[in-house]
N, C-alpha and C. Protein backbone atom coordinates (compact mmCIF):
# COMPACT_ATOMS: atom_id res chain seq x y z
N UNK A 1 12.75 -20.78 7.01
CA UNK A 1 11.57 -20.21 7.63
C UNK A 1 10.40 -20.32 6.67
N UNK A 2 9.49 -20.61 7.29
CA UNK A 2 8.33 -20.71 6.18
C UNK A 2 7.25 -19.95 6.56
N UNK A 3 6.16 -19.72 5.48
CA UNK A 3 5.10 -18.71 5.64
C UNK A 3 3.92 -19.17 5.90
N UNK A 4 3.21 -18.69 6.77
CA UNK A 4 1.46 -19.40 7.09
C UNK A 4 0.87 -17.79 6.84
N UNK A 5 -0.44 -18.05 5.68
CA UNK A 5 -1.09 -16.70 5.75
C UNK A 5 -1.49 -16.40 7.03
N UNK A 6 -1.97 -14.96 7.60
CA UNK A 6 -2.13 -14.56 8.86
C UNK A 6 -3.91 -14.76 8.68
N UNK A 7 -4.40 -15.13 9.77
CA UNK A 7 -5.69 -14.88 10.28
C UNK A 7 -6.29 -13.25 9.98
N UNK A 8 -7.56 -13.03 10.01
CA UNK A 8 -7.99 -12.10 10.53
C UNK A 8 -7.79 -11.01 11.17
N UNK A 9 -8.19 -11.84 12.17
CA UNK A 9 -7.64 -11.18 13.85
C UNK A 9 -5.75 -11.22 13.48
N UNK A 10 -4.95 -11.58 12.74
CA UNK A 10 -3.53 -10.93 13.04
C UNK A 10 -3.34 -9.93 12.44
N UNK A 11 -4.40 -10.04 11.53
CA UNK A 11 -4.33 -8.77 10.26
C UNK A 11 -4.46 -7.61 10.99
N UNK A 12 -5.75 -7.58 11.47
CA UNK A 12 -6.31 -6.32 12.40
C UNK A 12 -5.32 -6.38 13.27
N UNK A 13 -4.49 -7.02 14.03
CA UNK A 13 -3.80 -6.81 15.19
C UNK A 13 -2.83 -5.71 14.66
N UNK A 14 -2.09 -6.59 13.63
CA UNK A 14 -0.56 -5.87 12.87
C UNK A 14 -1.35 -4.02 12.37
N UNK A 15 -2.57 -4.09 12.13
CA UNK A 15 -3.01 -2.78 11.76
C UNK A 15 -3.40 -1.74 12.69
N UNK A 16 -3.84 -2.36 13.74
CA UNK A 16 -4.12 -1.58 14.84
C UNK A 16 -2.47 -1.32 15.58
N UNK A 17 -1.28 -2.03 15.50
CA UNK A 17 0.02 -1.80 15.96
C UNK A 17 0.47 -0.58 14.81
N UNK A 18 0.50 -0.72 13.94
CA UNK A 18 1.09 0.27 12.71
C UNK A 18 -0.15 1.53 12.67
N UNK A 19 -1.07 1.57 13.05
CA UNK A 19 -2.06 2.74 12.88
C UNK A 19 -1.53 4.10 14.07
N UNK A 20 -0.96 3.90 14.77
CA UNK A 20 0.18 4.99 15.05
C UNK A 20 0.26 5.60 14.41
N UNK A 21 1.31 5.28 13.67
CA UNK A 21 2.56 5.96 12.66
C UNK A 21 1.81 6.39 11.26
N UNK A 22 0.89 6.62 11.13
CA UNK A 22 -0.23 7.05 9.87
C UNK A 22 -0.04 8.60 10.17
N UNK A 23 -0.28 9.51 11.12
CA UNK A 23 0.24 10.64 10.89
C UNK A 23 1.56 11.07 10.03
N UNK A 24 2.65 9.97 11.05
CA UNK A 24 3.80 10.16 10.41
C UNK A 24 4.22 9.85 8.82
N UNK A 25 3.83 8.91 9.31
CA UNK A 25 4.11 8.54 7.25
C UNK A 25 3.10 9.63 6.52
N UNK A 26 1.91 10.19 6.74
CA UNK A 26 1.06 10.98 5.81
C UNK A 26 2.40 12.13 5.74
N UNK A 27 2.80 12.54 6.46
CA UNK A 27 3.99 14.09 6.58
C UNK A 27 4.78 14.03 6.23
N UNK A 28 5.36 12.47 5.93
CA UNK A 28 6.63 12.04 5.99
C UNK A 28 6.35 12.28 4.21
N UNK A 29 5.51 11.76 3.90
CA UNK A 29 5.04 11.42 2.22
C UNK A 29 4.93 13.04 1.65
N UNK A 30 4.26 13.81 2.41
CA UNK A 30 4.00 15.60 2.07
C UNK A 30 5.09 16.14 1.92
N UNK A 31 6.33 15.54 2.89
CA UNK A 31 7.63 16.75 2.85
C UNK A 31 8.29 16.33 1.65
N UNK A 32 7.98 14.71 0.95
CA UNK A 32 9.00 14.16 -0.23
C UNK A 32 8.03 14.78 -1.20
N UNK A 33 6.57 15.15 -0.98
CA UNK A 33 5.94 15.88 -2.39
C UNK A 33 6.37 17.06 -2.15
N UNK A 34 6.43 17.86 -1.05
CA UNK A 34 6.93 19.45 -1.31
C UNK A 34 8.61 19.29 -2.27
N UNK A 35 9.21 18.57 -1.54
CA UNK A 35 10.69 18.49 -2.06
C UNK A 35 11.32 18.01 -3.60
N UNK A 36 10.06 16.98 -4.12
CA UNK A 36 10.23 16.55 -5.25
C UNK A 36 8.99 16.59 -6.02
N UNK A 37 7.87 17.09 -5.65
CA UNK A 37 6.36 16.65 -6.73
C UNK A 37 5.71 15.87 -6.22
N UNK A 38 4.58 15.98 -6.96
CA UNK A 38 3.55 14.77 -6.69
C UNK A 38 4.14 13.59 -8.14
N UNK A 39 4.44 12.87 -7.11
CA UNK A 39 4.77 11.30 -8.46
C UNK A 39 3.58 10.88 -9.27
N UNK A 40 3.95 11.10 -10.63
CA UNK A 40 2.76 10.45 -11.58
C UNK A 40 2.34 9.37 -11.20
N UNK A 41 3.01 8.77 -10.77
CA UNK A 41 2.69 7.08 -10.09
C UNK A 41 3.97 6.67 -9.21
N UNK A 42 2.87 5.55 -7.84
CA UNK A 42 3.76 5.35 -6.95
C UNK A 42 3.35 4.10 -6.35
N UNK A 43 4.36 3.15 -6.04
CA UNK A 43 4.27 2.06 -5.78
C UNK A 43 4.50 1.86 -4.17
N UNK A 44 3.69 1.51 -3.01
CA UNK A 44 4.25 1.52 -2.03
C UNK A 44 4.34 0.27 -1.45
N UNK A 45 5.50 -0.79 -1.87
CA UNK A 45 5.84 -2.26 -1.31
C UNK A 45 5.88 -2.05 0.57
N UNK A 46 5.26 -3.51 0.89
CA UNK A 46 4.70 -3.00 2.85
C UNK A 46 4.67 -1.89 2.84
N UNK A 47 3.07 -1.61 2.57
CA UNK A 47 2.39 -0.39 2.56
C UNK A 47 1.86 -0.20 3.70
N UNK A 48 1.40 -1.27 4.85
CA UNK A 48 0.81 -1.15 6.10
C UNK A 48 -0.19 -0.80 5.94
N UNK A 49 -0.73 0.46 6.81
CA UNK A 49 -2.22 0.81 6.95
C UNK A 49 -2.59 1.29 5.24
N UNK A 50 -1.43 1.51 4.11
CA UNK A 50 -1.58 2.32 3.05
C UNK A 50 -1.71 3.93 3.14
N UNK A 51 -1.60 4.90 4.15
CA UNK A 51 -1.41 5.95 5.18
C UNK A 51 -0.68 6.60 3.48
N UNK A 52 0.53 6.60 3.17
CA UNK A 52 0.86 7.25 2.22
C UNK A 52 0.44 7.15 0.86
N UNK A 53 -0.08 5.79 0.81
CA UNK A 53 -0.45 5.67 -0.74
C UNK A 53 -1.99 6.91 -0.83
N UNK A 54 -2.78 6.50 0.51
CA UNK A 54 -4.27 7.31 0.40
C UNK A 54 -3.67 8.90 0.02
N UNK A 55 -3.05 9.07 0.93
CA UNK A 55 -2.30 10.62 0.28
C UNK A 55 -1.84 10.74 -0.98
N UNK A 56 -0.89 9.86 -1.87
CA UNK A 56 -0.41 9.96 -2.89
C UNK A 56 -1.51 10.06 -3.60
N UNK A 57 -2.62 9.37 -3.62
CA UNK A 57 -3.90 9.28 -4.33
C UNK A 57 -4.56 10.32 -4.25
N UNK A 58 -5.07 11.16 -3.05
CA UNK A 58 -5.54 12.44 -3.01
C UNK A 58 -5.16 13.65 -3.42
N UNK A 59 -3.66 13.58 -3.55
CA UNK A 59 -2.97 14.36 -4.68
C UNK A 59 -2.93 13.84 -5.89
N UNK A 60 -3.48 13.33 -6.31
CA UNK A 60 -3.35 13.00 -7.79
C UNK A 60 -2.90 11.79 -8.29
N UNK A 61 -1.88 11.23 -7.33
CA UNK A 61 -0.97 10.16 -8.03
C UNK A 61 -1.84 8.87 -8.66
N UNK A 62 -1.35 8.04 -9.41
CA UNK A 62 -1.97 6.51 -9.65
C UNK A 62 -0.57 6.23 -8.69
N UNK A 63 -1.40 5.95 -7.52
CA UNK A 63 -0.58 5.14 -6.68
C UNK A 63 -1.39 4.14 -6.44
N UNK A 64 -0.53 2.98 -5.66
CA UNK A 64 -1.25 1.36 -5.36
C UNK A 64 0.09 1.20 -4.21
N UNK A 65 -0.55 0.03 -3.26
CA UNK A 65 0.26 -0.10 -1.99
C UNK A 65 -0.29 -1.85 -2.17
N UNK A 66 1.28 -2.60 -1.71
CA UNK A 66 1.40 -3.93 -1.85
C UNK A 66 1.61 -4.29 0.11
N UNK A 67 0.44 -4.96 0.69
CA UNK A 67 1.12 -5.97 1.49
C UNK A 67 -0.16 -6.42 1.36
N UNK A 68 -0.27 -7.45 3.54
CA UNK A 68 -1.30 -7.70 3.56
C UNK A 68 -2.46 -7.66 4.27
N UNK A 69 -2.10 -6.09 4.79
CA UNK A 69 -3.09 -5.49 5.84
C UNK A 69 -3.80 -4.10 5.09
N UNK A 70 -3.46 -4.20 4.05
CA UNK A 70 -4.78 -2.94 3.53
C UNK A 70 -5.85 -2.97 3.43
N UNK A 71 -6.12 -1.97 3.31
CA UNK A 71 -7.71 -1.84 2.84
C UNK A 71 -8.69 -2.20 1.85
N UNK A 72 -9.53 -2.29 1.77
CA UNK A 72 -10.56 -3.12 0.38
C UNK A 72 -10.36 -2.43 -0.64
N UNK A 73 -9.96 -0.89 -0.78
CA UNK A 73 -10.04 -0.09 -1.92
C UNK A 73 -9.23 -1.08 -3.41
N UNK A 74 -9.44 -0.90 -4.67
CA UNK A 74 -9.31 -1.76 -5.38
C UNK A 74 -7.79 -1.23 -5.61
N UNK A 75 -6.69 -0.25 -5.03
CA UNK A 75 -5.47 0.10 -5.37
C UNK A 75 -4.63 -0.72 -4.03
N UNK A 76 -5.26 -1.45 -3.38
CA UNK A 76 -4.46 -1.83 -2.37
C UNK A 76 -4.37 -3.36 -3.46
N UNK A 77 -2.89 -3.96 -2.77
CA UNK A 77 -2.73 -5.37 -3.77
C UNK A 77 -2.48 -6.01 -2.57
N UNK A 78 -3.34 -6.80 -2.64
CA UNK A 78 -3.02 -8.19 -1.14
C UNK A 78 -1.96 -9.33 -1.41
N UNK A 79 -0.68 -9.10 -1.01
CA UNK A 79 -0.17 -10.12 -1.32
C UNK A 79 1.03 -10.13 -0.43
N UNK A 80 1.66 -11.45 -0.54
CA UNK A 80 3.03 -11.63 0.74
C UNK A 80 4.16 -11.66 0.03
N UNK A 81 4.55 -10.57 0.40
CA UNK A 81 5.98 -10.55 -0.13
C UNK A 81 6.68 -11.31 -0.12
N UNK A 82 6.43 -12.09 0.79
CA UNK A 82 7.89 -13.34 0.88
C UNK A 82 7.68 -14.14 -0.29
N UNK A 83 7.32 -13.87 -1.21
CA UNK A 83 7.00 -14.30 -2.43
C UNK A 83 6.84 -13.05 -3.53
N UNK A 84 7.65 -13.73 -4.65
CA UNK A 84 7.82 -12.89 -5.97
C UNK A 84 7.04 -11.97 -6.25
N UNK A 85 6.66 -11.11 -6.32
CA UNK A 85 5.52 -10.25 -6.61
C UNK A 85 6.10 -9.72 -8.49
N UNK A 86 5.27 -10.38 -9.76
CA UNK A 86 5.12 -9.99 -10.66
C UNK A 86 3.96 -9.24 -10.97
N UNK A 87 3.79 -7.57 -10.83
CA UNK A 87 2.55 -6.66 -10.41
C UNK A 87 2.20 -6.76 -11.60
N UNK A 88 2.55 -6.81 -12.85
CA UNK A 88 1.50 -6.50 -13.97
C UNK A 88 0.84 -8.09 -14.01
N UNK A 89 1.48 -9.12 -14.49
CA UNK A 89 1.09 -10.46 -14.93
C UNK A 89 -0.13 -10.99 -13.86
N UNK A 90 0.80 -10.53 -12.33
CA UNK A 90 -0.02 -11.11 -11.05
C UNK A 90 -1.53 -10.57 -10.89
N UNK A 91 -1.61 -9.02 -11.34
CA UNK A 91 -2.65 -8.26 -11.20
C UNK A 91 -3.11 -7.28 -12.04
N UNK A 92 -3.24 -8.32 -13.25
CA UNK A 92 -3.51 -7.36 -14.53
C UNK A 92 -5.11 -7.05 -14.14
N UNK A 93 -5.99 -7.33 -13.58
CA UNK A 93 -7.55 -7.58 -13.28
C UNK A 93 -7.81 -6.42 -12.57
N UNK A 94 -6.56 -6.15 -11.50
CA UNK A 94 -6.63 -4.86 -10.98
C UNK A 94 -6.94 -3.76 -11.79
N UNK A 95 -5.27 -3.87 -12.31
CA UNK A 95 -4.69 -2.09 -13.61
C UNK A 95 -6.19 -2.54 -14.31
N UNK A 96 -6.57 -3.02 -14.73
CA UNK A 96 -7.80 -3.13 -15.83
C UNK A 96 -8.69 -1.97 -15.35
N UNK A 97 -9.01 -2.36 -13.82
CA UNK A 97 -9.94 -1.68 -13.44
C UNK A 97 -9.82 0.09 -13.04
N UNK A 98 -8.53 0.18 -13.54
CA UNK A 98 -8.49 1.68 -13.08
C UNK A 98 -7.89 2.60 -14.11
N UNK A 99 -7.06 1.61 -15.61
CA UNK A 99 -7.29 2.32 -16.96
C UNK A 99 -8.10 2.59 -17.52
C-alpha cells in the first residue's frame, strides 16, 4: 500500500469527521489527569483535531501532538506516520522554539 499526501480539502474533511469526539477526548484526557497528574510532558501520536494535547497544554503540560490534520500552533508536528517519525533529529527547529 502506498502513501499520497492528502489535499486540503481531505485534511478539513478528516477534521470536520473527528471534530465530534473533541468533547470526548478533552474528558477522556481530564479523568487520566484527575487519576494520575498533569504529565510534565506529553506526546500525542494521531493527535487528530489535537482536542487533548490543547488541554494537556492548558494545564501546564509541554505537550505536542503528531499527525496531519492539526492546527498551525507551533506544538502540533505535521507529519505521516506511515513513516518513521525521529521527533528530536526530524524537528529539532520546533523544540528550539519552545526551550
Amino acid at each position: 500500500m502506498s502513501y499520497t499526501q492528502p489535499s486540503i480539502e481531505e485534511i478539513e474533511a478528516r477534521r470536520a469527521q473527528l471534530a465530534p469526539f473533541d468533547g470526548w477526548n478533552e474528558r477522556a484526557f481530564c479523568q487520566i489527569v484527575a487519576w494520575m497528574g498533569i504529565p510534565p510532558s506529553y506526546l500525542d501520536l494521531g493527535s487528530g483535531t489535537g482536542a487533548m494535547v490543547n488541554v494537556a497544554r492548558k494545564l501546564g503540560s509541554n505537550a505536542y501532538g503528531v499527525d496531519l490534520i492539526n492546527g498551525p500552533e507551533h506544538w502540533f508536528i505535521h507529519h505521516d506516520l506511515t513513516t518513521p517519525l525521529r521527533t528530536f533529529e526530524d524537528y529539532r527547529q520546533t523544540f528550539d522554539l519552545i526551550t
